[in-house]
Protein backbone atom coordinates (compact mmCIF):
# COMPACT_ATOMS: atom_id res chain seq x y z
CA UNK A 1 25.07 -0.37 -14.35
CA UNK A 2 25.88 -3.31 -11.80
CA UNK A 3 22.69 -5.05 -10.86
CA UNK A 4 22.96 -4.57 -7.80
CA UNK A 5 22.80 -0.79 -8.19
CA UNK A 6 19.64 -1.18 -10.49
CA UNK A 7 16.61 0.51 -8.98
CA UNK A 8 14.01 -1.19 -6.99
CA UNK A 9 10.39 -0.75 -9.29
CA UNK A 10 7.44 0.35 -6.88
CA UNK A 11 4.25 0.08 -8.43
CA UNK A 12 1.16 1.72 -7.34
CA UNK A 13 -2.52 2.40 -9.22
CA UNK A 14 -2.06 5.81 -8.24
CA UNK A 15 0.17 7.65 -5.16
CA UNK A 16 -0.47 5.68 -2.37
CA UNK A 17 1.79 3.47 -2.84
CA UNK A 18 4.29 6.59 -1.68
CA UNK A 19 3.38 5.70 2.12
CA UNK A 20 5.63 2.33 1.28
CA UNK A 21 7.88 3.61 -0.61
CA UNK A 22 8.85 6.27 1.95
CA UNK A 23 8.93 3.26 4.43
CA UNK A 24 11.44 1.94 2.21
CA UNK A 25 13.70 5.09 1.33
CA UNK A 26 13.74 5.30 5.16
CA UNK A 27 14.93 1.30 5.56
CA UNK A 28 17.40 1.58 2.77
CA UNK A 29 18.41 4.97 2.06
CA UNK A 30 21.10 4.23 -0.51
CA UNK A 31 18.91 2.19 -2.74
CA UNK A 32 17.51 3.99 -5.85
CA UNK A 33 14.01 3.36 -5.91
CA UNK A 34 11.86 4.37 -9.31
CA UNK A 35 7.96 5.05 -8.61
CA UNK A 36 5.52 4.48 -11.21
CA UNK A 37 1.70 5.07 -10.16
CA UNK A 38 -1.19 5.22 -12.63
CA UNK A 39 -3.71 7.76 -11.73
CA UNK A 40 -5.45 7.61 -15.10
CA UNK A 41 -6.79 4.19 -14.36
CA UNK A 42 -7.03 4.73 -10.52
CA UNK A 43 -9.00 3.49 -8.50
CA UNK A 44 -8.00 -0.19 -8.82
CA UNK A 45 -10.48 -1.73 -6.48
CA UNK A 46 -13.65 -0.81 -8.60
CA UNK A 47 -12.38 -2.33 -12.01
CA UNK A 48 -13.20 -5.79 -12.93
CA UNK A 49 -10.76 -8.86 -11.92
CA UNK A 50 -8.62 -9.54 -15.52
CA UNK A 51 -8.54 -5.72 -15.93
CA UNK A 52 -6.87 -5.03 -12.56
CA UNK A 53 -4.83 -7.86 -13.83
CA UNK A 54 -3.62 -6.46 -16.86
CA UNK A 55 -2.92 -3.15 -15.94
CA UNK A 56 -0.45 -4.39 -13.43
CA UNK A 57 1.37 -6.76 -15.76
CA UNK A 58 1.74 -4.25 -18.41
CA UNK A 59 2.78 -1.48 -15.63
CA UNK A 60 5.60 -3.54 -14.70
CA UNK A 61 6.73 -4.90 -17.98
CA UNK A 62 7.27 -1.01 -18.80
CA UNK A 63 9.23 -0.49 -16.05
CA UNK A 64 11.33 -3.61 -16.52
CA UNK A 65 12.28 -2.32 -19.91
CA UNK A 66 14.66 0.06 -17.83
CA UNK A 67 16.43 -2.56 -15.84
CA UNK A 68 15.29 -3.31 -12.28
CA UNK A 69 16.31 -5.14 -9.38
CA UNK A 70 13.05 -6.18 -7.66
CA UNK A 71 9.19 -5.10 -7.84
CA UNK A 72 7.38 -3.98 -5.31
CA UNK A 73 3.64 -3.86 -5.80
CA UNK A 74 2.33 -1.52 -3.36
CA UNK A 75 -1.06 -1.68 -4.28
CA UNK A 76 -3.32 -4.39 -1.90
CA UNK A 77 -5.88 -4.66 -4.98
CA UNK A 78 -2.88 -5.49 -7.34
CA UNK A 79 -1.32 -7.54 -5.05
CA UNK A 80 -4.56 -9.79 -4.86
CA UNK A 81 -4.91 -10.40 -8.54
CA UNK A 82 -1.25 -10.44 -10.05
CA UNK A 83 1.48 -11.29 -7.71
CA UNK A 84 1.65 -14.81 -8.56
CA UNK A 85 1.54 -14.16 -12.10
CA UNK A 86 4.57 -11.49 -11.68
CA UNK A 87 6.40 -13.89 -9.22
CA UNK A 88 6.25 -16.50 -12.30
CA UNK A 89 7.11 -14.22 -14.98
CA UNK A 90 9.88 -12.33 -13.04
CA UNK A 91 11.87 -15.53 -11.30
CA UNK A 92 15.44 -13.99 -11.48
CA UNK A 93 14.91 -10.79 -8.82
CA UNK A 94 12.84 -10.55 -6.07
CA UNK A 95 8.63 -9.72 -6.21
CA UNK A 96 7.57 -8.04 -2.96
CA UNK A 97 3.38 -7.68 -2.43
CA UNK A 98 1.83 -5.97 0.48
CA UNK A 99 -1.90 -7.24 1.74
CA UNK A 100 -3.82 -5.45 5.15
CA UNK A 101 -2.04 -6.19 8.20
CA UNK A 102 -4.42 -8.04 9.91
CA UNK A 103 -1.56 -10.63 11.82
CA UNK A 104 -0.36 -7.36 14.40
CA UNK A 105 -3.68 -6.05 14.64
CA UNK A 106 -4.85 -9.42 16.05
CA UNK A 107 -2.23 -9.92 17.62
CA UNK A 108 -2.49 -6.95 19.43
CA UNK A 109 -6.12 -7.21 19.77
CA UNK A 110 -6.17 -10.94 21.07
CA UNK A 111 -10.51 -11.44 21.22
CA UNK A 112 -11.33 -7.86 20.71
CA UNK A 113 -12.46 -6.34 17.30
CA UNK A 114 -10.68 -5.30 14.40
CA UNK A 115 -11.73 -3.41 11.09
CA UNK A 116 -10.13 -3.77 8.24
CA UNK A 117 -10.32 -0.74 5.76
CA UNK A 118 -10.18 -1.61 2.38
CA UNK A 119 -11.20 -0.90 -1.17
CA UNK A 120 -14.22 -2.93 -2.31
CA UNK A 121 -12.34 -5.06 -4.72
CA UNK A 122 -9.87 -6.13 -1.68
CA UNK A 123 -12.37 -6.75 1.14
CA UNK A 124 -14.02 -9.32 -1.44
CA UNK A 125 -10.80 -11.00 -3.19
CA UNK A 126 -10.17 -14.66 -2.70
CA UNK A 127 -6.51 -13.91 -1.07
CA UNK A 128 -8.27 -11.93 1.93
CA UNK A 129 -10.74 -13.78 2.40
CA UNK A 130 -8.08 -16.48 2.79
CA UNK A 131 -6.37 -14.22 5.50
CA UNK A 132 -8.97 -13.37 7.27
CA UNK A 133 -10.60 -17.01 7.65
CA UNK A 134 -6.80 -17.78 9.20
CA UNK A 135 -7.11 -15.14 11.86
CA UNK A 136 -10.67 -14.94 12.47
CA UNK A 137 -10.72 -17.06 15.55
CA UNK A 138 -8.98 -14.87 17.03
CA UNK A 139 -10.48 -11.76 17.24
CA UNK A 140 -13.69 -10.69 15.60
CA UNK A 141 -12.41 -9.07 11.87
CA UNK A 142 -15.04 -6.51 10.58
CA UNK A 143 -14.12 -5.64 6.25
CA UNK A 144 -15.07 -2.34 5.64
CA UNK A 145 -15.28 -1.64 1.65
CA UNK A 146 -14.17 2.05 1.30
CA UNK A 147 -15.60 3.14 -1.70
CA UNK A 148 -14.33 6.88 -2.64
CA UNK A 149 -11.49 7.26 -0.05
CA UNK A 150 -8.57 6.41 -2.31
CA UNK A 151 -10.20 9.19 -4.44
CA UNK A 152 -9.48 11.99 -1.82
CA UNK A 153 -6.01 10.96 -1.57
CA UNK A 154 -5.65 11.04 -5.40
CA UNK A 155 -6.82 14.29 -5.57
CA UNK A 156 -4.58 15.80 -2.52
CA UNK A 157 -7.19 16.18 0.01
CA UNK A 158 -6.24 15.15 2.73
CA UNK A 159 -8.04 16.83 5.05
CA UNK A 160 -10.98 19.29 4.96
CA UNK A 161 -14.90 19.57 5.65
CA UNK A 162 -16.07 16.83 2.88
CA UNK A 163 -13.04 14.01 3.88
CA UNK A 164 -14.66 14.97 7.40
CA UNK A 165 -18.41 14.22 6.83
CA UNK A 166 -17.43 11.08 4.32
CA UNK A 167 -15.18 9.17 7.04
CA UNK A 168 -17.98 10.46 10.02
CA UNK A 169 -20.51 8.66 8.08
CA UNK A 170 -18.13 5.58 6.82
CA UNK A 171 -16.71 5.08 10.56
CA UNK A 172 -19.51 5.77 13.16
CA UNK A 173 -21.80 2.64 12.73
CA UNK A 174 -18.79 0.33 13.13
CA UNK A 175 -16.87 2.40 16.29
CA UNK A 176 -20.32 2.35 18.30
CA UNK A 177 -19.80 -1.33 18.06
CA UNK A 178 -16.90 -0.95 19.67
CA UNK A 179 -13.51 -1.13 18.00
CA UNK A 180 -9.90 -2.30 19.17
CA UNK A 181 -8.01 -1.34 16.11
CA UNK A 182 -8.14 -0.53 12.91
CA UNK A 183 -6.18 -1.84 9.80
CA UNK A 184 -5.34 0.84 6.78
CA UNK A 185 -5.99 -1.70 4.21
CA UNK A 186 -5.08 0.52 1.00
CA UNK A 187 -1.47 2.29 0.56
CA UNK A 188 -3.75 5.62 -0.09
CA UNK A 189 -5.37 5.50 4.01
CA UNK A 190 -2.62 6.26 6.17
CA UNK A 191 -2.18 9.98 4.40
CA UNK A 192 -5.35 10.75 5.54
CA UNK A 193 -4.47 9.17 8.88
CA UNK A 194 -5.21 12.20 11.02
CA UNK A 195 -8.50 12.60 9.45
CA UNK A 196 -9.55 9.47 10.89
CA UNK A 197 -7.87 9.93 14.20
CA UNK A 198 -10.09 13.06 14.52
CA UNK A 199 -13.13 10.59 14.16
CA UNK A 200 -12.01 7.71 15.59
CA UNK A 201 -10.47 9.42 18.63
CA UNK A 202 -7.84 8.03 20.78
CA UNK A 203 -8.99 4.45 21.55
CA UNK A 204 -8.53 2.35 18.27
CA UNK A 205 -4.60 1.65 17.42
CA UNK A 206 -4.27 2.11 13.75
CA UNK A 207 -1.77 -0.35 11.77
CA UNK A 208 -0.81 -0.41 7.95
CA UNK A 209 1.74 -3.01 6.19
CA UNK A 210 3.99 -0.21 4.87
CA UNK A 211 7.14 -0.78 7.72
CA UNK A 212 6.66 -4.82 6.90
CA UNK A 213 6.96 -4.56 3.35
CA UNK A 214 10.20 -2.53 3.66
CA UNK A 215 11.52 -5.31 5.46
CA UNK A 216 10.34 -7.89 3.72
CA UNK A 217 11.74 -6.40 0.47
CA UNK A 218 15.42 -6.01 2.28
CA UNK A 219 15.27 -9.28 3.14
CA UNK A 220 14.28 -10.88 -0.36
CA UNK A 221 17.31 -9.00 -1.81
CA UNK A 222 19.74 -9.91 0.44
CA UNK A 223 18.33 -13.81 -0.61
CA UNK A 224 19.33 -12.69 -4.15
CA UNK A 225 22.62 -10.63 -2.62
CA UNK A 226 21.07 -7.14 -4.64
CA UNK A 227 21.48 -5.65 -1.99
CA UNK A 228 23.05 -2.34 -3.02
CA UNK A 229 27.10 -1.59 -2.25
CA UNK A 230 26.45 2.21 -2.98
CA UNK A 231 27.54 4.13 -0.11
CA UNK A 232 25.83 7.66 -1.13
CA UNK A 233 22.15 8.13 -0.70
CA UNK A 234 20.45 6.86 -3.46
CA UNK A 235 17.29 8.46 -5.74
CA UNK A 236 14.02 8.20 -6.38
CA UNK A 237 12.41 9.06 -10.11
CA UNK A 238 9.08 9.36 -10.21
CA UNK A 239 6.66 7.88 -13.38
CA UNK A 240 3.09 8.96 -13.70
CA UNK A 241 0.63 8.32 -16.20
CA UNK A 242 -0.95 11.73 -15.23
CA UNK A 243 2.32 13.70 -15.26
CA UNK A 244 0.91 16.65 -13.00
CA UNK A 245 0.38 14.08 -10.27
CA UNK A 246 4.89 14.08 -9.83
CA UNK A 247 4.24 17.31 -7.65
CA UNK A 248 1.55 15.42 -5.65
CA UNK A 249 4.22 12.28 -5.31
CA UNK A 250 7.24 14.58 -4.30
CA UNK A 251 4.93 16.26 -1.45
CA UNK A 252 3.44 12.67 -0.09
CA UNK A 253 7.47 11.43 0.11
CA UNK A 254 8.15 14.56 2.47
CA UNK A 255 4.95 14.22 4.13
CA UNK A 256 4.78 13.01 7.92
CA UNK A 257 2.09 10.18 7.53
CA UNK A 258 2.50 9.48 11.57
CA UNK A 259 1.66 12.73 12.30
CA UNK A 260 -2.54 12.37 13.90
C-alpha cells in the first residue's frame, strides 16, 4: 500500500479516545483510521509515571508493526508522559498529542473562572502544570482530579442515577464558586457530556481539544504530504485489548457527543 494511504494509528488507554477520533473521521473522511484502546490497563491517570510510559510505547510499537502514517495519542495522561519519547522514536511521520484546552476556555473566559476536568495523573503532570502557569494570569484555572469518571465511560454508562449522584457531588463545591467554563480534560468526559450539563446547567460553556487535534493532525500530514489521494470514504478497524469493548467503540463512533 502507498504511504500515503496507510492508516492514521489512534491510541487511547481505553475508548475515549473515540470522541477524537470521530472528530477526525468527520475532518477527513477518506482517511483510514485504525483504533487501538487498552481497557485492560485503563485507567491511565492512576498508574505510576514509567508505567503510563511504557504502556504507550509498547501500544504504539504494535501498531506500527502494521504500517502507519501518523500517531495520534488521544489520551491527555499519555500525552503527558510519552509524546516526546514517540516524537523521537517515530521522526519519519507525523506524532499528534492532545492536552485540556485551556487556551479557548481562557480565551473565552478573559478574568472569569475556569475548571479544568482531568484525571488525577494529568491535573498533577509537569506538562500541565506548565500550561496552566502560561495562562493563569488570565483567568483564575481551578484542576479538578476526576477520580472514577473515566471508569463510567469504560463501562458504557453514560448516564443513569449513580453517574448522577458522583458528578452532583464532584461538581457542586466548585459551581457555587462560580464557574465560566469548563474544560473536558480526558477524551472519556465529553460522552458523558449531558450528564454534566444536567448538573452544571446552562451557564458554564463546556470545551474539549477533540476538533483541534483533528486539525492539527491534517495539518502535520500535509507537512509530510500523507495526506491521503483516496477519493472513497475510508475505514476505521478497531483493536482492543478487551475484545468485547469493539461493540462499545462502534456505538461511541455513532454516538452524538454534542447532544446535552
Amino acid at each position: 500500500m502507498e504511504r500515503r494511504n496507510q492508516p492514521i494509528a489512534v491510541f487511547d488507554s481505553g475508548v475515549g479516545g473515540i470522541s477524537v477520533l470521530r472528530e477526525m473521521v468527520r475532518l477527513m473522511p477518506n482517511e483510514n483510521f485504525y483504533f487501538r484502546g487498552d481497557s485492560i490497563h485503563a485507567p491511565f491517570g492512576t498508574r505510576p509515571f514509567h508505567e503510563i510510559q511504557k504502556l504507550t510505547l509498547d501500544n504504539i510499537a504494535h501498531m506500527a508493526q502494521k504500517g502507519i502514517k501518523g500517531i495520534v495519542i488521544a489520551c491527555n495522561t499519555a500525552t503527558s508522559v510519552a509524546i516526546e519519547l514517540l516524537r523521537n522514536t517515530y521522526i519519519d511521520i507525523p506524532v499528534v498529542g492532545i492536552e485540556p484546552a485551556l487556551k479557548p476556555a481562557v480565551m473565552e473566559s478573559r478574568h472569569g473562572k475556569v475548571l479544568v476536568m482531568a484525571t488525577p495523573m494529568t491535573v498533577h503532570a509537569e506538562k500541565f502544570c506548565r500550561l496552566m502557569a502560561q495562562y493563569q494570569g488570565e483567568a483564575e484555572i481551578i484542576p479538578l482530579g476526576c477520580p472514577g469518571l473515566m471508569e463510567f465511560v469504560e463501562a458504557g454508562s453514560l448516564e443513569g442515577p449513580r453517574l448522577q449522584e458522583y458528578l452532583k457531588k464532584l461538581l457542586t463545591p466548585k459551581l457555587l464558586e462560580g464557574v465560566n467554563s469548563i474544560v473536558l480534560g480526558c477524551t472519556h468526559y465529553p460522552f458523558v457530556r449531558g450528564a454534566i450539563r444536567e448538573i452544571t446547567g446552562p451557564g458554564p460553556h463546556l470545551i474539549d481539544g477533540s476538533e483541534g487535534t483533528a486539525r492539527e493532525l491534517q495539518r502535520r500530514l500535509d507537512e509530510f504530504d500523507l495526506l491521503t489521494d483516496r477519493k472513497e470514504r475510508g475505514t476505521v478497524v478497531f483493536e482492543e485489548s478487551i475484545p468485547d469493548k469493539i461493540k462499545l467503540c462502534r456505538f461511541l463512533l455513532e454516538r452524538d457527543v454534542w447532544a446535552e
